[in-house]
C-alpha atoms as a PDB file:
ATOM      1  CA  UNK A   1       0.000   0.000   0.000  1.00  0.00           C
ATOM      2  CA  UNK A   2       1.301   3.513  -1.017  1.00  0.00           C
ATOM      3  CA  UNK A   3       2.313   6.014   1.455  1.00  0.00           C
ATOM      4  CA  UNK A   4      -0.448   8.235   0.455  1.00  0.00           C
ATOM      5  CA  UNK A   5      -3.369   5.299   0.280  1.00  0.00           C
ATOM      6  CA  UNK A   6      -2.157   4.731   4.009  1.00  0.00           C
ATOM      7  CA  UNK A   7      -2.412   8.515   5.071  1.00  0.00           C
ATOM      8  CA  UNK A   8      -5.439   8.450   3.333  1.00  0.00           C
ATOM      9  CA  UNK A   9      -6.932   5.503   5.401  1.00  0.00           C
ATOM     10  CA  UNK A  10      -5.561   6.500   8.775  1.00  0.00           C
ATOM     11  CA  UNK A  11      -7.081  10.433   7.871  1.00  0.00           C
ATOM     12  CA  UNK A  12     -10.500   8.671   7.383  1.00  0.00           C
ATOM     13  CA  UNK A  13     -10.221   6.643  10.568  1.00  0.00           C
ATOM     14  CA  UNK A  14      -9.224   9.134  12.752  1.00  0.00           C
ATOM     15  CA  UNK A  15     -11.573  11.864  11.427  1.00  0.00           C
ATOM     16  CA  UNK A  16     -14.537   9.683  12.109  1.00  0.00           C
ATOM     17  CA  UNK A  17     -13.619   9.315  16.467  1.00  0.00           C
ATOM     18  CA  UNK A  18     -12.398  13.018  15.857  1.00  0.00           C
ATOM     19  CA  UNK A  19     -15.732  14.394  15.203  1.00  0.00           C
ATOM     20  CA  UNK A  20     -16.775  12.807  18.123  1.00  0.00           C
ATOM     21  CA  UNK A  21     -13.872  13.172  20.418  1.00  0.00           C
ATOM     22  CA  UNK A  22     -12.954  16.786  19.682  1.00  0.00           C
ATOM     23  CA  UNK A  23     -16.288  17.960  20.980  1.00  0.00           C
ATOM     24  CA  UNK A  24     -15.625  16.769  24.336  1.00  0.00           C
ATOM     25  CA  UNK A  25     -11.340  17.837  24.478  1.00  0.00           C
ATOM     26  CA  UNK A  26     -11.368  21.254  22.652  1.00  0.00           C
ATOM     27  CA  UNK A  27      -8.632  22.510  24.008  1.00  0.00           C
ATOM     28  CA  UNK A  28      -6.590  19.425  23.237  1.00  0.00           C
ATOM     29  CA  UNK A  29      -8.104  19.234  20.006  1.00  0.00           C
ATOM     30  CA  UNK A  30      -7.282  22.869  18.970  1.00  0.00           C
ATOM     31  CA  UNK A  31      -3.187  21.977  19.637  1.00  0.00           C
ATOM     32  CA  UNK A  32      -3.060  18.756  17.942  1.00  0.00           C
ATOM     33  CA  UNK A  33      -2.224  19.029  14.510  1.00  0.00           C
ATOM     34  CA  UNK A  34      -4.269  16.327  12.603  1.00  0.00           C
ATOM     35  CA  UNK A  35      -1.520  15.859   9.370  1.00  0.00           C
ATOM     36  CA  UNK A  36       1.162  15.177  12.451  1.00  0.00           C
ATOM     37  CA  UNK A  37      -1.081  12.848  13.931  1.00  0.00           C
ATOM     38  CA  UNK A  38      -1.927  10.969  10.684  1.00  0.00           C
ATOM     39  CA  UNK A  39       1.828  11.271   9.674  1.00  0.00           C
ATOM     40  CA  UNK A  40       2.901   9.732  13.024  1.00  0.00           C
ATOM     41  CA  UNK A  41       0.046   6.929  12.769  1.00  0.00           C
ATOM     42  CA  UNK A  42       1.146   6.228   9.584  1.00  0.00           C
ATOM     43  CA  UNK A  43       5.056   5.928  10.359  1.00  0.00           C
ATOM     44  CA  UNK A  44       4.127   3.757  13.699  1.00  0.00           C
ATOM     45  CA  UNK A  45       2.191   1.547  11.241  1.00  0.00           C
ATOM     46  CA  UNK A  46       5.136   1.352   9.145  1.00  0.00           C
ATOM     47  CA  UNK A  47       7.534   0.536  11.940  1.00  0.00           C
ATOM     48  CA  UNK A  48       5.398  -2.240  12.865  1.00  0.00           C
ATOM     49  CA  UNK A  49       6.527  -5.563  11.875  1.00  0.00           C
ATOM     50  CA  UNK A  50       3.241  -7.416  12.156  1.00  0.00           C
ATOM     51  CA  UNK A  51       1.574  -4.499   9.640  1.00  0.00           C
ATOM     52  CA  UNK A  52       4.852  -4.695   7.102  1.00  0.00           C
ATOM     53  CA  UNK A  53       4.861  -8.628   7.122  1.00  0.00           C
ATOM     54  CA  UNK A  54       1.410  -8.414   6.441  1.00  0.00           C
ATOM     55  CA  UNK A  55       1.635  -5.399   3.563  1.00  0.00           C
ATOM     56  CA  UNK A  56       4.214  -7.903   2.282  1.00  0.00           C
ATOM     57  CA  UNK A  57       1.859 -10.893   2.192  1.00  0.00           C
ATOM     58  CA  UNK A  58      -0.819  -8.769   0.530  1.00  0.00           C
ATOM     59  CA  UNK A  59       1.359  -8.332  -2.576  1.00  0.00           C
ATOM     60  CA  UNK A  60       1.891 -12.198  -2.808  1.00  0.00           C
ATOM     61  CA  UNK A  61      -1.452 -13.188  -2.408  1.00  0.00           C
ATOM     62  CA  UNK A  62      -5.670 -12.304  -1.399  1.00  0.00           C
ATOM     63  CA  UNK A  63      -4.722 -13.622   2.361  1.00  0.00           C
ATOM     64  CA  UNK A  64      -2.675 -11.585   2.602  1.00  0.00           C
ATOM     65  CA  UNK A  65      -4.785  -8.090   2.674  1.00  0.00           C
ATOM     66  CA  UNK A  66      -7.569  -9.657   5.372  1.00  0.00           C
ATOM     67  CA  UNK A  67      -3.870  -9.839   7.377  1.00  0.00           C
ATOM     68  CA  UNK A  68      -3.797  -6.305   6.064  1.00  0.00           C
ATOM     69  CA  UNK A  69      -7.685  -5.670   6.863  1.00  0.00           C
ATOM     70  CA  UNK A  70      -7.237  -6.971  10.509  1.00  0.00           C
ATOM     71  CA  UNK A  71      -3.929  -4.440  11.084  1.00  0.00           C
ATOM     72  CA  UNK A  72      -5.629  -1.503   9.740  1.00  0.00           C
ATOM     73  CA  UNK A  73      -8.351  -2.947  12.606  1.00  0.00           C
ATOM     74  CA  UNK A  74      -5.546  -2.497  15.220  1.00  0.00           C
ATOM     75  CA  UNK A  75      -4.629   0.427  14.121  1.00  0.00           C
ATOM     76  CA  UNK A  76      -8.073   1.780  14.435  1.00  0.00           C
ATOM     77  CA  UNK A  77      -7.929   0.114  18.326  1.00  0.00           C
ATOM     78  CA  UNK A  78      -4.242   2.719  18.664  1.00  0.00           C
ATOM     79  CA  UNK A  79      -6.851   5.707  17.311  1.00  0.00           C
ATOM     80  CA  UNK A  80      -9.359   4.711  20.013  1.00  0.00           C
ATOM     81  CA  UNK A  81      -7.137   4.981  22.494  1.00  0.00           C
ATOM     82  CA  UNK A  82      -5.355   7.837  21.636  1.00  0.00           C
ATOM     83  CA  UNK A  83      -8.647   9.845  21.116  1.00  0.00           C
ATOM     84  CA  UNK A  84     -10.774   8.379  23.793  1.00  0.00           C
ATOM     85  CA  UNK A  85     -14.634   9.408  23.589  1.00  0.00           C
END
């Protein structure tokens, strides 16, 4: 998956609890820059082992990118906690 499809994903993810979360923190919300939290999402994601094996396996085969599916899943489980409702 391309840098930018990633960013992409993660900007989706996290803009769907942010609607939700920024409400409740506005302060916080008003000093976190969104693109550094995507960016930073994105380069923890591509740190992790587990999500890279998997990206790997997606390009050899289908099985692969439900690996993929279930990372992006964990990743959305790291938004949730780092933008608690």
């Amino acid at each position: 998956m391309s840098s930018q499809a990633l960013s992409t994903l993660i900007g989706e993810k996290i803009d769907v609890r942010w609607s939700d979360w920024a409400p409740k923190h506005p302060h916080l919300a008003e000093a976190i820059d969104r693109v550094r939290l995507i960016e930073s999402t994105v380069k923890l994601l591509r740190n992790d082992p587990e999500f890279v094996a998997a990206m790997r396996e997606a390009d050899l085969d289908e099985a692969g990118l439900i690996k993929a599916s279930r990372l992006l899943e964990q990743a959305e489980v790291f938004i949730h906690r780092l933008l608690p409702v």
